[in-house]
Protein backbone atom coordinates (compact mmCIF):
# COMPACT_ATOMS: atom_id res chain seq x y z
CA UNK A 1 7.42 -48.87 25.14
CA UNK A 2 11.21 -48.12 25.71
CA UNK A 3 10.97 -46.31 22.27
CA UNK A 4 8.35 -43.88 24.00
CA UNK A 5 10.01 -43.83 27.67
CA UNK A 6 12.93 -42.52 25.39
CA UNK A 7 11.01 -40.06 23.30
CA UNK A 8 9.80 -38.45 26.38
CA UNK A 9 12.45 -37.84 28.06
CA UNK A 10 14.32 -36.47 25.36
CA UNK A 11 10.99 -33.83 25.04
CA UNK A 12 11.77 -33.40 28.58
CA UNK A 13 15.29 -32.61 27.77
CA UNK A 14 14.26 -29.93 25.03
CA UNK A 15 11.88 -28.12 27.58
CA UNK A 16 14.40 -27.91 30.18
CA UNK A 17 17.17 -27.33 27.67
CA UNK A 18 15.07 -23.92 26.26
CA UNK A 19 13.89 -22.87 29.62
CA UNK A 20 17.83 -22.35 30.44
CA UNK A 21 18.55 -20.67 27.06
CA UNK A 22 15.40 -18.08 28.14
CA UNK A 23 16.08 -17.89 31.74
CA UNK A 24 18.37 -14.78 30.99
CA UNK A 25 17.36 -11.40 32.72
CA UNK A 26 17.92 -9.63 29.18
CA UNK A 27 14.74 -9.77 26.96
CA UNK A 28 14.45 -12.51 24.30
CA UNK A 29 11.91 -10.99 22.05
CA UNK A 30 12.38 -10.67 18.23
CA UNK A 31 13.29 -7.38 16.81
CA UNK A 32 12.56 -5.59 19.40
CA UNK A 33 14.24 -2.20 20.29
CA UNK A 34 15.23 -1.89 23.99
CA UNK A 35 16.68 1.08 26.04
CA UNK A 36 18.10 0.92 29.59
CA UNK A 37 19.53 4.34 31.41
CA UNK A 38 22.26 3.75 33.73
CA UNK A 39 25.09 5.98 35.54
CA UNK A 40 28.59 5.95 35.18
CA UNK A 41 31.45 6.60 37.46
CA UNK A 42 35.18 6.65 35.76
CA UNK A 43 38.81 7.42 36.92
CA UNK A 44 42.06 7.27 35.36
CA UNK A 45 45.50 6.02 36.39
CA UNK A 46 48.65 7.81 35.61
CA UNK A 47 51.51 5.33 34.74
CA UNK A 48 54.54 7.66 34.49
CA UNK A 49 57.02 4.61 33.30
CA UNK A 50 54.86 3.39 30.76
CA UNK A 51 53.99 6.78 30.14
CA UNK A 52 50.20 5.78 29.36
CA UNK A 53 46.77 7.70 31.29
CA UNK A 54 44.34 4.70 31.32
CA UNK A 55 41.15 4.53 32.52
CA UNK A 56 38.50 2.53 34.24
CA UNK A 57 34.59 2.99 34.62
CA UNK A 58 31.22 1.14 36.37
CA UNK A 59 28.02 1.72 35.16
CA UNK A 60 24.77 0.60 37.25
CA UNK A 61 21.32 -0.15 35.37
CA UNK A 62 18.76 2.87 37.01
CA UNK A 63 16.03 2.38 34.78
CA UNK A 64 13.41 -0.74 33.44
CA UNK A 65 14.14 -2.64 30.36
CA UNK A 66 12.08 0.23 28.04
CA UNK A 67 10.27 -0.84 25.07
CA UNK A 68 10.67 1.24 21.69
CA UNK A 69 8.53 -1.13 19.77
CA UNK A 70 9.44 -3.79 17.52
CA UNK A 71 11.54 -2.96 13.95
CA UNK A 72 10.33 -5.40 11.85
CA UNK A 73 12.70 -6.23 8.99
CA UNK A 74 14.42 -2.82 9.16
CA UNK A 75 16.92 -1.14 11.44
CA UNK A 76 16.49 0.70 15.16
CA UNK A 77 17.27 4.37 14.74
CA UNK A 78 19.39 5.33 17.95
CA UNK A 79 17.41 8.04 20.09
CA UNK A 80 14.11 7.01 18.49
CA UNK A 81 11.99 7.37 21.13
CA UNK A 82 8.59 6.78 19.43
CA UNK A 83 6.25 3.61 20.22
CA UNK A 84 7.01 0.78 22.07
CA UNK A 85 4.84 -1.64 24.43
CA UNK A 86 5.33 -1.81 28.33
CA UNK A 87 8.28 -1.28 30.15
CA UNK A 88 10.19 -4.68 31.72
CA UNK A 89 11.52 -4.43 35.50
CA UNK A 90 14.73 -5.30 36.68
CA UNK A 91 14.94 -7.39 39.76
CA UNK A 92 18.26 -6.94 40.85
CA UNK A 93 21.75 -5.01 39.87
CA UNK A 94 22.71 -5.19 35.98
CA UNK A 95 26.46 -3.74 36.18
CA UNK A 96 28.84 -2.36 33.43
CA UNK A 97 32.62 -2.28 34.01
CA UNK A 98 34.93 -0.52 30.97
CA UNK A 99 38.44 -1.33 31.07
CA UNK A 100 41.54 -1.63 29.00
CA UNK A 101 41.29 2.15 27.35
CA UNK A 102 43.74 4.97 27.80
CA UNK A 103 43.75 9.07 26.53
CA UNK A 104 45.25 9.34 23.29
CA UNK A 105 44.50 12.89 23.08
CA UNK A 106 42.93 16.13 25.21
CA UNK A 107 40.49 18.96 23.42
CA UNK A 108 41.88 22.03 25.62
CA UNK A 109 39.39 24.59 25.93
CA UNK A 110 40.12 27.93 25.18
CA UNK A 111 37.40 30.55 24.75
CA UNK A 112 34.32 31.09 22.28
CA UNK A 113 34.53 27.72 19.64
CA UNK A 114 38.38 27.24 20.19
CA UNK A 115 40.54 24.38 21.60
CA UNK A 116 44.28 23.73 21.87
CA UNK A 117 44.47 19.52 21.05
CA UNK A 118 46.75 18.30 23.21
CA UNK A 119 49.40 14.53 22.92
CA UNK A 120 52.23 13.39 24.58
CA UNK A 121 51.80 11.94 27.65
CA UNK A 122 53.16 14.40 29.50
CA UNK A 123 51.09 17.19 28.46
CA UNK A 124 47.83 15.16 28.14
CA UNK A 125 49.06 14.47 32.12
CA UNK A 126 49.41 18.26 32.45
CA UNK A 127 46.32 19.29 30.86
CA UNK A 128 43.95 16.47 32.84
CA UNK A 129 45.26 17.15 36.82
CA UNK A 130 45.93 21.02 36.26
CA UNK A 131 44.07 22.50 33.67
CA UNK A 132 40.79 20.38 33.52
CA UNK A 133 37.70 23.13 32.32
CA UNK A 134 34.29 22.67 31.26
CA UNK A 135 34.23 22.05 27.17
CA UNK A 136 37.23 20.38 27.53
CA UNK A 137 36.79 16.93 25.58
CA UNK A 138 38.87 13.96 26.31
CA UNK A 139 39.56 10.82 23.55
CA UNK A 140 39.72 7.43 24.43
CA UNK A 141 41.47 4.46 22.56
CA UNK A 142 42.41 1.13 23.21
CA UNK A 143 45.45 0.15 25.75
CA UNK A 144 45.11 -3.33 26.57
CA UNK A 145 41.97 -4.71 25.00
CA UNK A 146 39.12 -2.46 24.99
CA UNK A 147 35.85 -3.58 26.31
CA UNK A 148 32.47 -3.56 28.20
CA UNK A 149 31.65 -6.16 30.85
CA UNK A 150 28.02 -6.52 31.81
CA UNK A 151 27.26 -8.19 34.50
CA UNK A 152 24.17 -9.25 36.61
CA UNK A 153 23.34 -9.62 40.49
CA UNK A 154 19.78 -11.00 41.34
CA UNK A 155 20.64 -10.23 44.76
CA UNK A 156 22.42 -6.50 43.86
CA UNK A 157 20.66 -2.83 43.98
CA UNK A 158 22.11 -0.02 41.65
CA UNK A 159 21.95 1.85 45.56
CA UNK A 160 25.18 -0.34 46.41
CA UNK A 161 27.22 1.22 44.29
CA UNK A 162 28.51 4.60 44.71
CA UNK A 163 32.15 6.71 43.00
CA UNK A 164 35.38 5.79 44.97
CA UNK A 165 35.53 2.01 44.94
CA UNK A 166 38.45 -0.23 43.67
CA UNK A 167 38.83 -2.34 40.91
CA UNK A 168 39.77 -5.81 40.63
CA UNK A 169 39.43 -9.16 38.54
CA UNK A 170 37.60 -12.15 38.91
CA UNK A 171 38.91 -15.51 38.37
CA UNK A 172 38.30 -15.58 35.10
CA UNK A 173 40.60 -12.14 34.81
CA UNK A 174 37.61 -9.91 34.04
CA UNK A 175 37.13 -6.58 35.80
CA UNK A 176 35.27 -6.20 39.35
CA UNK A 177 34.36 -3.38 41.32
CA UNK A 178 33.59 -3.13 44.90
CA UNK A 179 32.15 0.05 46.40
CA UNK A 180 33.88 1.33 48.98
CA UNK A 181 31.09 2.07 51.49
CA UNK A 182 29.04 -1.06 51.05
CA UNK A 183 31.80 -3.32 50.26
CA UNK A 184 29.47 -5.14 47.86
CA UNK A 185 31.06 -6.54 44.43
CA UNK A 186 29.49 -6.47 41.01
CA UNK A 187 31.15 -8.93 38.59
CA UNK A 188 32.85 -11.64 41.10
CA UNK A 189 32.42 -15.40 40.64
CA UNK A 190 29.04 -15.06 42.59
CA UNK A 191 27.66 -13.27 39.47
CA UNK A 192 26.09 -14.08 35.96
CA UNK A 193 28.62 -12.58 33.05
CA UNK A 194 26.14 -11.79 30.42
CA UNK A 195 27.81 -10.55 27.78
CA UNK A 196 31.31 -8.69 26.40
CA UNK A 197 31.32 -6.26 23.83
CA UNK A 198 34.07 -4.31 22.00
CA UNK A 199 34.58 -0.40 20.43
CA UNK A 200 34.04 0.59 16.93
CA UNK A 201 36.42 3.11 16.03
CA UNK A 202 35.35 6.74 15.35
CA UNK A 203 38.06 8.49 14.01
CA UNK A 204 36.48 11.30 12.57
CA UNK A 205 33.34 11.62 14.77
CA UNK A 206 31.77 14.88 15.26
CA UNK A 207 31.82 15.55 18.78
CA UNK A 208 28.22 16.95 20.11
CA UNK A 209 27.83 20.69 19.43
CA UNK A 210 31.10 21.16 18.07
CA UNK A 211 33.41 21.77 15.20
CA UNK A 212 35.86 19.14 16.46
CA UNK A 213 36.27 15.25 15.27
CA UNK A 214 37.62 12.58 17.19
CA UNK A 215 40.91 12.06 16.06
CA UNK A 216 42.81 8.75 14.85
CA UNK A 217 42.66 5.98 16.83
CA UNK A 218 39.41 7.18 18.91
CA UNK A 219 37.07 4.07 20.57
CA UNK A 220 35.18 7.27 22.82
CA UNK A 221 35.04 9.76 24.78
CA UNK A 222 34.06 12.45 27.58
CA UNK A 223 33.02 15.78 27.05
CA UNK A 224 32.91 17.70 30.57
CA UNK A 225 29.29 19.34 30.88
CA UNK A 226 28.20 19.94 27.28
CA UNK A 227 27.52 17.22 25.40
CA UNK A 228 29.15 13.75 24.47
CA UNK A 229 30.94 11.47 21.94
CA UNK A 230 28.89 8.68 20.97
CA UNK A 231 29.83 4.98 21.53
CA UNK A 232 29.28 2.19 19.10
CA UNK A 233 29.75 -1.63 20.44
CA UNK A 234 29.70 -5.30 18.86
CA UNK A 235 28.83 -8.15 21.05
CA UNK A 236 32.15 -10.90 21.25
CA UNK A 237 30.01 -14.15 20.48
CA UNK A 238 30.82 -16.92 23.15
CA UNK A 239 31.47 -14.39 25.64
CA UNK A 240 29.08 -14.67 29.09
CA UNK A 241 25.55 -16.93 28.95
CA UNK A 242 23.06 -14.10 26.96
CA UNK A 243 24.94 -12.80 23.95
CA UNK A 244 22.90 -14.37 21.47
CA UNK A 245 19.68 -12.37 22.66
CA UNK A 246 21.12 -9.29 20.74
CA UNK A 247 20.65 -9.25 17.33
CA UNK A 248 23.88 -7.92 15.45
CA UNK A 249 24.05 -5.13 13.34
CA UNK A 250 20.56 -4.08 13.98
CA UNK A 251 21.09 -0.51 15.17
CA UNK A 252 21.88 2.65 13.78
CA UNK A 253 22.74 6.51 13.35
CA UNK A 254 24.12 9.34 11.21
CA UNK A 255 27.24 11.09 11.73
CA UNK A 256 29.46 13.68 9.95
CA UNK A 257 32.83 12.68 9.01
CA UNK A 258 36.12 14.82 8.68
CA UNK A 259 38.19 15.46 5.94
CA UNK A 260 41.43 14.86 7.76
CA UNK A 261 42.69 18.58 7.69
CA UNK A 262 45.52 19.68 9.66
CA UNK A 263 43.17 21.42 12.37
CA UNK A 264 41.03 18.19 12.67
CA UNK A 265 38.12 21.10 11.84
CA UNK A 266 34.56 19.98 10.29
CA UNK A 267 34.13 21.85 7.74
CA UNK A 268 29.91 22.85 6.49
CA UNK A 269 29.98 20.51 3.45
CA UNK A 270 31.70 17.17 5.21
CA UNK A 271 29.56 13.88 3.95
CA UNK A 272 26.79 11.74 6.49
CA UNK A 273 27.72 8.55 7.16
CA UNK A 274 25.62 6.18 8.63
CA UNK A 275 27.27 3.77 11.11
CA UNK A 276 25.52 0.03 12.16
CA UNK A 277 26.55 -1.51 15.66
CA UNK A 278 25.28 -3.99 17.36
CA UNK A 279 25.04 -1.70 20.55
CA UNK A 280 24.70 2.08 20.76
CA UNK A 281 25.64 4.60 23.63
CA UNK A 282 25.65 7.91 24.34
CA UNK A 283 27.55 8.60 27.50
CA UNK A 284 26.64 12.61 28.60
CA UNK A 285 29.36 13.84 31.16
CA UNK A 286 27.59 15.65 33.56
CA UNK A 287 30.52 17.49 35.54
CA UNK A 288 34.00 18.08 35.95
CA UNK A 289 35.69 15.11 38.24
CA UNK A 290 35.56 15.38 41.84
CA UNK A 291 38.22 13.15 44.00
CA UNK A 292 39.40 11.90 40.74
CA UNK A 293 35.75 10.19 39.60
CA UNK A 294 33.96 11.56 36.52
CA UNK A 295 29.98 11.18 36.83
CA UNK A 296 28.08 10.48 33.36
CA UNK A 297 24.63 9.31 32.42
CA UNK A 298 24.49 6.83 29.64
CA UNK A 299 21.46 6.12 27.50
CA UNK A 300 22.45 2.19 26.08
CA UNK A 301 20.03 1.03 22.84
CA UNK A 302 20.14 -2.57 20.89
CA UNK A 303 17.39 -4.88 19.22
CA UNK A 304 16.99 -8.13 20.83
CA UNK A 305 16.52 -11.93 19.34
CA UNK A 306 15.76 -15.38 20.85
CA UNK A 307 19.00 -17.14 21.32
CA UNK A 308 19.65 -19.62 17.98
CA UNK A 309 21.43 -21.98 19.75
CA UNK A 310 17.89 -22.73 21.67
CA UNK A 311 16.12 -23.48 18.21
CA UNK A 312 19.38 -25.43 17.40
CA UNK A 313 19.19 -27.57 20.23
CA UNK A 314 15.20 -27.73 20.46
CA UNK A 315 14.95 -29.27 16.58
CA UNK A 316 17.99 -31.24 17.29
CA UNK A 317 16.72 -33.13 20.27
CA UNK A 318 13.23 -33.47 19.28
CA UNK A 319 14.78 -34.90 16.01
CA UNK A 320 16.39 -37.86 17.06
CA UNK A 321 13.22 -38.43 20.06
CA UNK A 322 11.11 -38.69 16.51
CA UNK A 323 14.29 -40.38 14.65
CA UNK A 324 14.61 -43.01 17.12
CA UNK A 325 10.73 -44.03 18.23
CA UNK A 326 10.55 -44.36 13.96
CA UNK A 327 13.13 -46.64 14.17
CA UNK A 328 11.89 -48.60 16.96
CA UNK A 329 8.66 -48.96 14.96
CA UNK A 330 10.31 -50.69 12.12
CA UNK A 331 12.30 -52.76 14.18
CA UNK A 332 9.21 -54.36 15.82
């Protein structure tokens, strides 16, 4: 009878045990190809004794969890928009907080398909607070750790958070961001961390509608009211509570590569190359900065997965419930 009394609880254990692993507001499906819109809002610091321009940014979720269908044994083509099943609401505030990324380099626009590329910290400085035009493109590489923080508030609204807040840390040293109006926080010890996920590098990249490529040492980018510079992520395993529910590696897209010529210049008959991330992005500047803020819309596409550690855990337990009523039998 103890034998059983044991067994049960244990079963009650598992239940529990995977009702916590699924309880995460990010979908836990498997293989299925998810797209959420969201807006971003980015400034950048000017650190004339370190001589560095580095930059922060908050994104807020504005649309459903949207369903592009599930990929089967295959990949998830970024910008495939074809198929899917219903949408998934979001009950609450999903936030996104960039940090530890600085300019490495400015795309000066000069007239018809020409640009003047532009290093050195203080003519990157120059060229950002006095000569910032439409076309121009900005690069972005790592400073202090490069990285996207997602975070969720049950209790948050994407409304709450407007351009012109501050940015702090947590006590954990991750980034938060409090609006300045509402005063509200997105990422303090009050909400879930999800998930942390690092730049691939795209040296070479060819920005949208252009004849230029990222140059060495390039995580992203803004282009100011034209186009944009795509963003490819990993997921940092062990990092926030729902990392596990994206499977790695899963999406992917084509892109021309350079052939490192003085200019930096794509030529007609550069190769495709076919990058795989575990996240995708494509953040679209929509204007010029005003106040010092940036304002871009982001589409943000990965495949999710039910978290292993749940199966783990699940066979584990029920194991030894089964391992030790058997033994309890024999012992009789």
């Amino acid at each position: 009878m103890r034998a059983k009394l044991l067994s049960v609880s244990l079963a009650f254990v598992v239940l529990l045990t995977c009702g916590v692993a699924w309880a995460s507001i990010l979908p836990g499906d498997v293989g299925q190809h998810w797209k959420l819109n969201s807006t971003g809002y980015s400034t950048l610091f000017f650190d004339d004794v370190k001589e560095v321009i580095y930059g922060m940014t908050i994104h807020k979720v504005t649309s459903a969890f949207q369903d592009f269908g599930n990929i089967g044994t295959g990949y998830a083509d970024f910008g495939d928009d074809t198929g899917g099943g219903p949408n998934r609401p979001i009950s609450g505030m999903i936030g996104i907080i960039v940090a530890g990324y600085q300019v490495i380099a400015v795309d000066d626009f000069t007239s018809g398909s020409g640009y003047d590329r532009v290093t050195g910290y203080t003519d990157m400085k120059n060229a950002i607070q006095n000569n910032l035009s439409l076309k121009d493109i900005l690069y972005f590489g790592d400073y202090d750790g490069a990285a996207a923080y997602v975070y969720y508030d049950p209790a948050g609204s994407s409304g709450d958070f407007d351009k012109g807040g501050t940015f702090g840390t947590n006590s954990a040293g991750n980034p938060t961001y409090t609006d300045a109006n509402t005063g509200k926080t997105i990422g303090d010890d009050l909400d879930e961390y999800l998930f942390k996920a690092t730049f691939q590098y795209i040296s070479g990249y060819q920005v949208d509608g252009t004849s230029r490529a990222a140059p060495d040492g390039t995580l992203f980018g803004q282009f100011f009211g034209q186009g944009y510079v795509q963003m490819y992520l990993n997921v940092v395993p062990n990092q926030g509570t729902s990392w596990q529910l994206i499977m790695p590696g899963k999406m992917r897209q084509q892109y021309v590569s350079y052939d490192d010529d003085a200019n930096w210049i794509i030529e007609d008959d550069e190769p495709t190359k076919t990058v795989y991330a575990d996240i995708i992005a494509s953040a679209q500047t929509q204007n010029l900065p005003s106040s010092g803020w940036a304002t871009s819309s982001d589409p943000i596409e990965w495949v999710s997965q039910p978290e292993p550690a749940s199966v783990v855990i699940w066979a584990g337990l029920a194991g030894a419930a089964m391992g030790l009523a058997f033994l309890r039998r024999r012992a009789r």
